[in-house]
N, C-alpha and C. Protein backbone atom coordinates (compact mmCIF):
# COMPACT_ATOMS: atom_id res chain seq x y z
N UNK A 1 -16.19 -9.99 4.60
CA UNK A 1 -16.09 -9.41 3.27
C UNK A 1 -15.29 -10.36 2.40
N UNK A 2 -15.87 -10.78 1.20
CA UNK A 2 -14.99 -10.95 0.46
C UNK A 2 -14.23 -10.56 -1.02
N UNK A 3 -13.19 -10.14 -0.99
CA UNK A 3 -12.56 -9.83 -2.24
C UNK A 3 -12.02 -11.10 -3.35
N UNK A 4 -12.86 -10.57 -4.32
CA UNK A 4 -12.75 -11.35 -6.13
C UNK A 4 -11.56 -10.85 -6.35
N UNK A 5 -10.35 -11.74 -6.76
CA UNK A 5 -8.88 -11.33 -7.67
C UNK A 5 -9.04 -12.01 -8.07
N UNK A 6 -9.05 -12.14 -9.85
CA UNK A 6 -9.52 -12.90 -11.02
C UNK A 6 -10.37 -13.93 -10.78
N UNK A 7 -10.18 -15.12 -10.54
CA UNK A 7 -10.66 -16.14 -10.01
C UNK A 7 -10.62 -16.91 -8.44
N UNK A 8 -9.46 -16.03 -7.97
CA UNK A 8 -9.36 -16.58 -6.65
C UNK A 8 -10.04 -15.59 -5.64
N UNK A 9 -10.92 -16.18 -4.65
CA UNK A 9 -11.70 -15.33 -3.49
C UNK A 9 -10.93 -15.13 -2.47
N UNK A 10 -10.77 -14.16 -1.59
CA UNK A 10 -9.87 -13.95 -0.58
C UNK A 10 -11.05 -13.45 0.49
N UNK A 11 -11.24 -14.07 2.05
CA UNK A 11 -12.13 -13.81 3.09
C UNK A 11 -11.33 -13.02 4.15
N UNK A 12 -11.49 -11.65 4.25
CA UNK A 12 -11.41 -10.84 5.02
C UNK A 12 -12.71 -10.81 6.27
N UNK A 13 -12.11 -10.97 7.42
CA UNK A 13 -13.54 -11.02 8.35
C UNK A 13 -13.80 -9.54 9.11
N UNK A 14 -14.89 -9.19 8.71
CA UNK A 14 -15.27 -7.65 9.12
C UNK A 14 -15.06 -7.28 10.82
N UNK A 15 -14.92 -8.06 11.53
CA UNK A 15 -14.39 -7.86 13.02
C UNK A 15 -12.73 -7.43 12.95
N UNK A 16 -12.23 -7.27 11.79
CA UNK A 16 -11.33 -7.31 12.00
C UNK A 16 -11.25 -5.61 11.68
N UNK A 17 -11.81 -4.58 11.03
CA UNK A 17 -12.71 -3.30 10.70
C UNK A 17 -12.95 -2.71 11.75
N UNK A 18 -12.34 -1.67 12.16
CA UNK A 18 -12.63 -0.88 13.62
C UNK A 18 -13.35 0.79 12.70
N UNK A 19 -14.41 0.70 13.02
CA UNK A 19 -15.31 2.06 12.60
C UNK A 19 -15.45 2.94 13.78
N UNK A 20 -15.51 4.46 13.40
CA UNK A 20 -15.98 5.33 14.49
C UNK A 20 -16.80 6.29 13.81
N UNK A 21 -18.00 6.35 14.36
CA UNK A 21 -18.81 7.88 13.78
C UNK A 21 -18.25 9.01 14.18
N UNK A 22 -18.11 9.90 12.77
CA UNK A 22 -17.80 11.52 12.91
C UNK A 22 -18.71 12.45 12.07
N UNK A 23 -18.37 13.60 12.60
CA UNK A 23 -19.22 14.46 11.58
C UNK A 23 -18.80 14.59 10.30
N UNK A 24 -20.29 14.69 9.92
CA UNK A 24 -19.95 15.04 8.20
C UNK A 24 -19.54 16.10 7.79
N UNK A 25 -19.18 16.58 6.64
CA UNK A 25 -18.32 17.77 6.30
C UNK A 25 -19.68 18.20 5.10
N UNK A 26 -19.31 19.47 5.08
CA UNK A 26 -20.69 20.02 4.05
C UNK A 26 -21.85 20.52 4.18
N UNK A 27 -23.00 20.74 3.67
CA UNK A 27 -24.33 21.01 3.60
C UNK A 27 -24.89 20.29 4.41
N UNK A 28 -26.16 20.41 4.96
CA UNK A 28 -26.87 19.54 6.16
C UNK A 28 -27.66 20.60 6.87
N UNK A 29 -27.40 21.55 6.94
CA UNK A 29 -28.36 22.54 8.04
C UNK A 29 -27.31 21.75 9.76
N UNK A 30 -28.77 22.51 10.60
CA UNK A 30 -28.29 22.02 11.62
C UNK A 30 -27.94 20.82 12.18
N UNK A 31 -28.29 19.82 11.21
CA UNK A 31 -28.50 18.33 11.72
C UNK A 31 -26.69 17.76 11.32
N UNK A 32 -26.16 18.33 10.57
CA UNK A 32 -24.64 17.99 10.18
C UNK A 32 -23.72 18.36 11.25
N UNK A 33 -24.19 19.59 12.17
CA UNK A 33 -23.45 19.79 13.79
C UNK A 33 -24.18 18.80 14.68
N UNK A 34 -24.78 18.20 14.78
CA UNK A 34 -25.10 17.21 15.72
C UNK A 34 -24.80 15.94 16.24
N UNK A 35 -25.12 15.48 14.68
CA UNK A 35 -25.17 14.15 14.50
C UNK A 35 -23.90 13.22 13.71
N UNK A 36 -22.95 12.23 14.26
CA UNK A 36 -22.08 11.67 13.89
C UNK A 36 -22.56 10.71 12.72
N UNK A 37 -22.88 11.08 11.36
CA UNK A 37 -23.08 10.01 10.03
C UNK A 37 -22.01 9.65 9.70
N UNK A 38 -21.15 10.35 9.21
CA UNK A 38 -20.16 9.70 8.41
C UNK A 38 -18.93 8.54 9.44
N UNK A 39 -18.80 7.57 8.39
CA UNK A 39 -18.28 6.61 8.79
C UNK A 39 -16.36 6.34 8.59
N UNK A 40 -15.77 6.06 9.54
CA UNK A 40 -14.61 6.19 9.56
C UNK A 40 -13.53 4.97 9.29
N UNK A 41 -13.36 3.96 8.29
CA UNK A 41 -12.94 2.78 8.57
C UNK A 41 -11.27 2.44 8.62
N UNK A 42 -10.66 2.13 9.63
CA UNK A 42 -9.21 1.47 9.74
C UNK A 42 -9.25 0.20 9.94
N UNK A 43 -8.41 -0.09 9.22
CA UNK A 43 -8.16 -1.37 8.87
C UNK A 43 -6.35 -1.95 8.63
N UNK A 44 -5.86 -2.78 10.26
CA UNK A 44 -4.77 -3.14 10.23
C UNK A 44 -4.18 -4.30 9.25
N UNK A 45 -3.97 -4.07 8.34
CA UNK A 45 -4.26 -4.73 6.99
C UNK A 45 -2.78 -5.83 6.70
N UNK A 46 -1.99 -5.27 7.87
CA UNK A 46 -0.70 -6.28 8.45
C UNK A 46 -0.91 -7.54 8.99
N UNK A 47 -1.86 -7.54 9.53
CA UNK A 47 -1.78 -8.44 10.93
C UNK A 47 -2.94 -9.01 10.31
N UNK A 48 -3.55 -9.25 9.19
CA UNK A 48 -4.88 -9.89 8.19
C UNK A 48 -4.46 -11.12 8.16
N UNK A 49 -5.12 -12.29 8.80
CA UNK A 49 -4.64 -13.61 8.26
C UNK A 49 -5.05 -14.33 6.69
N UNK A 50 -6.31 -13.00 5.98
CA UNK A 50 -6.88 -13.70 4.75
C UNK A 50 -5.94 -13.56 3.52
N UNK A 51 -4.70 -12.86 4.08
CA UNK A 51 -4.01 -12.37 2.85
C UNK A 51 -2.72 -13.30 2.74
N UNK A 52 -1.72 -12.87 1.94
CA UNK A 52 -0.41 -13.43 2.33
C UNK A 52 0.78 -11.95 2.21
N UNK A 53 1.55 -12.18 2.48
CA UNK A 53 2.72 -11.46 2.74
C UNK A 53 3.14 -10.65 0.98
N UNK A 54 3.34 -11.48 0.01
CA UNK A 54 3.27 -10.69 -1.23
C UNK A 54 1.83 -9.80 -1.25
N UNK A 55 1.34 -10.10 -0.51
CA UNK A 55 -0.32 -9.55 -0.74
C UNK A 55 -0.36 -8.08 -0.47
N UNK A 56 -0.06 -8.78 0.71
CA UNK A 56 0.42 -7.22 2.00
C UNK A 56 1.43 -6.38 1.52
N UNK A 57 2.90 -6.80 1.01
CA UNK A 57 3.55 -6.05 0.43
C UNK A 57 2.83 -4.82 -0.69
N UNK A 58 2.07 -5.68 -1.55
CA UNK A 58 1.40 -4.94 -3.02
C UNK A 58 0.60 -3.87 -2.43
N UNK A 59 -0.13 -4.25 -1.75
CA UNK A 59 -1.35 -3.18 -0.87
C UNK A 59 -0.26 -2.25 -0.32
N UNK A 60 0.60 -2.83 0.45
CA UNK A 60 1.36 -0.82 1.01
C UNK A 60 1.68 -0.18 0.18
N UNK A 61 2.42 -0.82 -1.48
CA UNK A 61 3.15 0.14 -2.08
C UNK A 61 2.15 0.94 -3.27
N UNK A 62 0.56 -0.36 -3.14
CA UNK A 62 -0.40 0.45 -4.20
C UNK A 62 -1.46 1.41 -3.34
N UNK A 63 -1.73 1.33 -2.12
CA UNK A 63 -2.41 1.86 -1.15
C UNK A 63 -1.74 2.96 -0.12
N UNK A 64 -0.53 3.22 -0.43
CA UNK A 64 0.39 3.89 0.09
C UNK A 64 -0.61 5.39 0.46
N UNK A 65 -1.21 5.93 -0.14
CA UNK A 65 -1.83 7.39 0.04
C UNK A 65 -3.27 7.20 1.68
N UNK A 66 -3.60 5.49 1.09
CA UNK A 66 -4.59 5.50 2.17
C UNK A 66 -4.18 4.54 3.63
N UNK A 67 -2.98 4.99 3.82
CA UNK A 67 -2.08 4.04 4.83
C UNK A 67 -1.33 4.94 5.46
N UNK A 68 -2.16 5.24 7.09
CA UNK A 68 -1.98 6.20 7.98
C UNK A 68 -0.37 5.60 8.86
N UNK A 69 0.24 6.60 9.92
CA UNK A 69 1.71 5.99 10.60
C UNK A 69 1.69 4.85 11.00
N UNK A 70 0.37 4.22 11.39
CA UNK A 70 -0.03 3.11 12.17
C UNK A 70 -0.07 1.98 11.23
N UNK A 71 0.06 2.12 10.01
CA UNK A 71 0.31 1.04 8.83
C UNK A 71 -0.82 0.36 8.61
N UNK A 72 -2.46 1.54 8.79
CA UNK A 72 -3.87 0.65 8.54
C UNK A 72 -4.17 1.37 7.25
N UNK A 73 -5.02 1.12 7.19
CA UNK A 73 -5.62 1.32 5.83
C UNK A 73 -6.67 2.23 6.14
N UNK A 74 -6.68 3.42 5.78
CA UNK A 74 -7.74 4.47 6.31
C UNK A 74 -9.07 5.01 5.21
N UNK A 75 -10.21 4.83 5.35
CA UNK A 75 -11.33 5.62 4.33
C UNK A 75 -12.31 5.82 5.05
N UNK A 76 -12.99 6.93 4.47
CA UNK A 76 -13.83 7.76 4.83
C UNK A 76 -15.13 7.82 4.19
N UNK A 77 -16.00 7.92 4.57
CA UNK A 77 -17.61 7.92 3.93
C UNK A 77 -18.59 9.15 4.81
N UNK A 78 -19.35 9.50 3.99
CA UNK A 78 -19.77 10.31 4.26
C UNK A 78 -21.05 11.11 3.08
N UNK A 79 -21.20 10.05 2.41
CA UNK A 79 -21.62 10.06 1.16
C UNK A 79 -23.39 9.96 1.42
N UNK A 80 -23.77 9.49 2.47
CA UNK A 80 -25.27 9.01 3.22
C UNK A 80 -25.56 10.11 4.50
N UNK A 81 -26.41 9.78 5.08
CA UNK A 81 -27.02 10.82 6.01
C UNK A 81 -27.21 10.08 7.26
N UNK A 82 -26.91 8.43 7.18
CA UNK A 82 -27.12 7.57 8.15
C UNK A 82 -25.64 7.01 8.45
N UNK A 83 -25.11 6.60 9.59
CA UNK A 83 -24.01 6.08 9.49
C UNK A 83 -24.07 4.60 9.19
N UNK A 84 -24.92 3.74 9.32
CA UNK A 84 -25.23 2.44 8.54
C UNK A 84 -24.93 2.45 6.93
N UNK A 85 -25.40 3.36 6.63
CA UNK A 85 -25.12 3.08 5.32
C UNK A 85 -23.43 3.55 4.54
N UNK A 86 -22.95 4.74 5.13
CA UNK A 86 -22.08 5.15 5.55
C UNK A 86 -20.84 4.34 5.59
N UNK A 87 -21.23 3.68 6.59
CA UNK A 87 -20.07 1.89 6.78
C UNK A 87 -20.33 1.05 5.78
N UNK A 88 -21.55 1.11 5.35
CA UNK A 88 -21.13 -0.14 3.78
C UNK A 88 -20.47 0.80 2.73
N UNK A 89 -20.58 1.67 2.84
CA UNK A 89 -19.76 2.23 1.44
C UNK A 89 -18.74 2.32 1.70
N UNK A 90 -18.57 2.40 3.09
CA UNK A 90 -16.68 2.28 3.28
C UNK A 90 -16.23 0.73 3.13
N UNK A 91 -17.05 -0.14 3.54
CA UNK A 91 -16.72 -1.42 2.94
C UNK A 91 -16.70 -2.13 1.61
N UNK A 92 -17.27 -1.17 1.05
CA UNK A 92 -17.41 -1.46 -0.53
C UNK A 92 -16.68 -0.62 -1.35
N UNK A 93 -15.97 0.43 -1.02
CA UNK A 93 -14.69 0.92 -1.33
C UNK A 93 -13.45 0.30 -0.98
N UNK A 94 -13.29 -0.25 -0.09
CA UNK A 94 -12.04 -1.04 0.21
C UNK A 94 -12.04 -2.28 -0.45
N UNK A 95 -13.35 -3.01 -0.46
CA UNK A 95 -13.67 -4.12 -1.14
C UNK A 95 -12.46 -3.74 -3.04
N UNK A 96 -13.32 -2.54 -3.21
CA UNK A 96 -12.89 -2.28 -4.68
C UNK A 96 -11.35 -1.58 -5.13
N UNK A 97 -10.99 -1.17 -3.75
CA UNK A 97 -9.59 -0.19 -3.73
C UNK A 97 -9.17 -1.80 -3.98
N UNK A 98 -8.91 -3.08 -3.15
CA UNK A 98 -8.07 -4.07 -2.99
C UNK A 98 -8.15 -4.82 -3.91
N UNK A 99 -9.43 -5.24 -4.72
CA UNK A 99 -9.28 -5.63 -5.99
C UNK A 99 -8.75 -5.18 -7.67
N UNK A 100 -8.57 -4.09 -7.11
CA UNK A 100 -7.65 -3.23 -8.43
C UNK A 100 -6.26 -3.23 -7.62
N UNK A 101 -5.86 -3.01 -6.68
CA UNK A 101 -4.72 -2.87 -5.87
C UNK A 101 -4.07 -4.32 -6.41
N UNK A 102 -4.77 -5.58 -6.40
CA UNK A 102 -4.42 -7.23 -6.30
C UNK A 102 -4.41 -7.82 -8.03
N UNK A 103 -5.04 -7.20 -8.94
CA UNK A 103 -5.73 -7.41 -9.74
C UNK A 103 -4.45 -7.60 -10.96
N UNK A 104 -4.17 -8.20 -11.38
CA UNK A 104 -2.69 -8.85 -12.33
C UNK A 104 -3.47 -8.23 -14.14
N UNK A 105 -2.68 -7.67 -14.86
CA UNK A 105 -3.27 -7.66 -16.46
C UNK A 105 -2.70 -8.87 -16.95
N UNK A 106 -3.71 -9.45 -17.97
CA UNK A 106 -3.11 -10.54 -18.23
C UNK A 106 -1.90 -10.11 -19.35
N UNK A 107 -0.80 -10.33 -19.88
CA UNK A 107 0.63 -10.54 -20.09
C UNK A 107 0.30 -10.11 -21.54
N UNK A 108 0.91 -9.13 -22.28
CA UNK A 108 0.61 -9.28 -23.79
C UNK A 108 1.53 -10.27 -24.72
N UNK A 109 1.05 -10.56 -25.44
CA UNK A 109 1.01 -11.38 -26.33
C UNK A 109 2.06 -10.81 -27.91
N UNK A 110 3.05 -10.70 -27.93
CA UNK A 110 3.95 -9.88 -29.41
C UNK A 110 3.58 -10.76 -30.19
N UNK A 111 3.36 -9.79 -31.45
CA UNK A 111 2.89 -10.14 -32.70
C UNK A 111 3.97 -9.61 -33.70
N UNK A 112 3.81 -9.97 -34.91
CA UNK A 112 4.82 -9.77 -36.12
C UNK A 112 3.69 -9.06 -37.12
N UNK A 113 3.80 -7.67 -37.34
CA UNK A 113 2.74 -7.26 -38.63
C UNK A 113 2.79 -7.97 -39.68
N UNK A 114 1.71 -8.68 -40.44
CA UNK A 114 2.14 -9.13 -41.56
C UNK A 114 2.49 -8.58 -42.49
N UNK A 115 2.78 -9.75 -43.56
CA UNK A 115 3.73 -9.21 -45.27
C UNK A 115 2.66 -8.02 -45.92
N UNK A 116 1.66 -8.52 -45.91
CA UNK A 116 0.38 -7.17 -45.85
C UNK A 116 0.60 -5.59 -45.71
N UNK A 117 0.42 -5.82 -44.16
CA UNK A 117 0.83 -4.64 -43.54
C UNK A 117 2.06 -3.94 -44.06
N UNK A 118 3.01 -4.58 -43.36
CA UNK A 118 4.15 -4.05 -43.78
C UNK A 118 4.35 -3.62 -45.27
N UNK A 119 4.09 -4.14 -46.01
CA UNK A 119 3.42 -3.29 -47.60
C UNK A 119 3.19 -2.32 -48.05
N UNK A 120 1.92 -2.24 -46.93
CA UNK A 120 1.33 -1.18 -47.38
C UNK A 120 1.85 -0.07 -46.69
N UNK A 121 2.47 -0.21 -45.43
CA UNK A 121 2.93 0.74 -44.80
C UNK A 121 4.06 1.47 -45.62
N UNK A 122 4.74 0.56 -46.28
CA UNK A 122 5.89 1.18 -46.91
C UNK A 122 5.36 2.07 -48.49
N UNK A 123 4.51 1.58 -48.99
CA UNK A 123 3.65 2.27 -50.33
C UNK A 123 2.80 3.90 -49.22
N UNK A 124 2.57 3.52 -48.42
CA UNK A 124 2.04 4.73 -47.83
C UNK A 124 3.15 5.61 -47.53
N UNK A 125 4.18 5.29 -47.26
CA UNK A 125 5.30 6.50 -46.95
C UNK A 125 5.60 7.24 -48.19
N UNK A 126 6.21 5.92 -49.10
CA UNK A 126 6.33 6.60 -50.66
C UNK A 126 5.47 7.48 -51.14
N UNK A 127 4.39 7.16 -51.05
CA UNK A 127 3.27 8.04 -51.40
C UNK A 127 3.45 9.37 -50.69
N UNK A 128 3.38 9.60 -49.16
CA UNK A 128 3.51 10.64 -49.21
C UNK A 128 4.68 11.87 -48.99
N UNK A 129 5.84 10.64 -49.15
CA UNK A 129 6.78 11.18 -49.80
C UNK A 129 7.02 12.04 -50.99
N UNK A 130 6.37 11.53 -51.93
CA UNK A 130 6.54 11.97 -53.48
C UNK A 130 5.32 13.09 -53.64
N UNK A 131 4.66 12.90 -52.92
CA UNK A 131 3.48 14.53 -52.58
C UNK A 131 3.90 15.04 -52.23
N UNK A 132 5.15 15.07 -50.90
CA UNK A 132 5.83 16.17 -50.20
C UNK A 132 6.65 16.61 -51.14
N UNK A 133 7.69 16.02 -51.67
CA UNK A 133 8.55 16.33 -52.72
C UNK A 133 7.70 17.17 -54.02
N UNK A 134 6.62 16.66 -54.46
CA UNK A 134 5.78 17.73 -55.56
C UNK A 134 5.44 19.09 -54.83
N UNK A 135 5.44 19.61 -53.41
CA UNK A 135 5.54 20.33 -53.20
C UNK A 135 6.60 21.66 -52.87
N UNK A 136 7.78 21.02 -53.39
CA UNK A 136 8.99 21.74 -53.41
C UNK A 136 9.10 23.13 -54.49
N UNK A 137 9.56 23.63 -54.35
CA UNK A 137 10.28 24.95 -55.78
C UNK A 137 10.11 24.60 -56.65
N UNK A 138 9.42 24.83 -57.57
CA UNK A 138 9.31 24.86 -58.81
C UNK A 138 10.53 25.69 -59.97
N UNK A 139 11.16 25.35 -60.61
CA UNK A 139 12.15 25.49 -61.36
C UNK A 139 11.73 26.20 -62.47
N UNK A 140 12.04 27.26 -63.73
CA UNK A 140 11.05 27.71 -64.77
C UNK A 140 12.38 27.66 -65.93
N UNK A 141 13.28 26.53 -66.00
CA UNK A 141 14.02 26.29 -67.00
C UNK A 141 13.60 26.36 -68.75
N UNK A 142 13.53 27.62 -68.65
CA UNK A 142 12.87 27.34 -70.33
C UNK A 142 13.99 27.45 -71.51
């Protein structure tokens, strides 16, 4: 498998992915008590040589919900009726959990409003300042 973080590729090797078929949960008739589809994937995501150690750090503290006592990385599929297919969607969820998990925003940029702006912002307060104020008590000094 490999995971895209911005520009740099990171090679995770799928032997490293221990799957087990279980039953599916839900609708199915009788064929959902039988038959093991859904796909189960752990993944010791410590002991990964494609990553590095800041890597690994980021993934426990952003993956924390899908990181069983054993410190793997746990998901579930069950989304198909075949367990083949089953296992790619669990691989293509982790694929996508780790690239948002890894994934940096680029840095914003501070700006200064211009002489413009700032202008008009201040004519807009006045303004509705002096509307709020025309809405005060009226006085009948005659």
């Amino acid at each position: 498998m490999i995971v895209t973080v911005g520009s740099r590729n990171f090679e995770i090797a799928e032997s490293e992915f221990q799957f087990s078929a279980v039953r599916s949960r839900g609708p199915g008739g009788q064929n959902v008590n039988k038959v093991s589809s859904a796909a189960q994937l752990h993944w010791a995501y410590l002991s990964s040589p494609g990553l590095s150690e800041s890597q690994k750090k980021i993934l426990k503290t952003k993956l924390k919900n899908h990181i069983n006592v054993k410190d793997e990385i746990y998901l579930r599929s069950d989304a198909y009726r075949d367990f083949p297919r089953n296992r790619e969607e669990c691989i293509q969820k982790l694929q996508e959990m780790i690239e948002k998990a890894l994934h940096k925003p680029k840095p914003r940029k501070k700006t200064k409003p211009t002489k413009a702006s700032q202008r008009k912002r201040v004519e807009s307060k006045k303004r509705k300042g002096q509307l709020k104020s025309s809405r005060g008590k009226v006085s009948y000094d005659g």
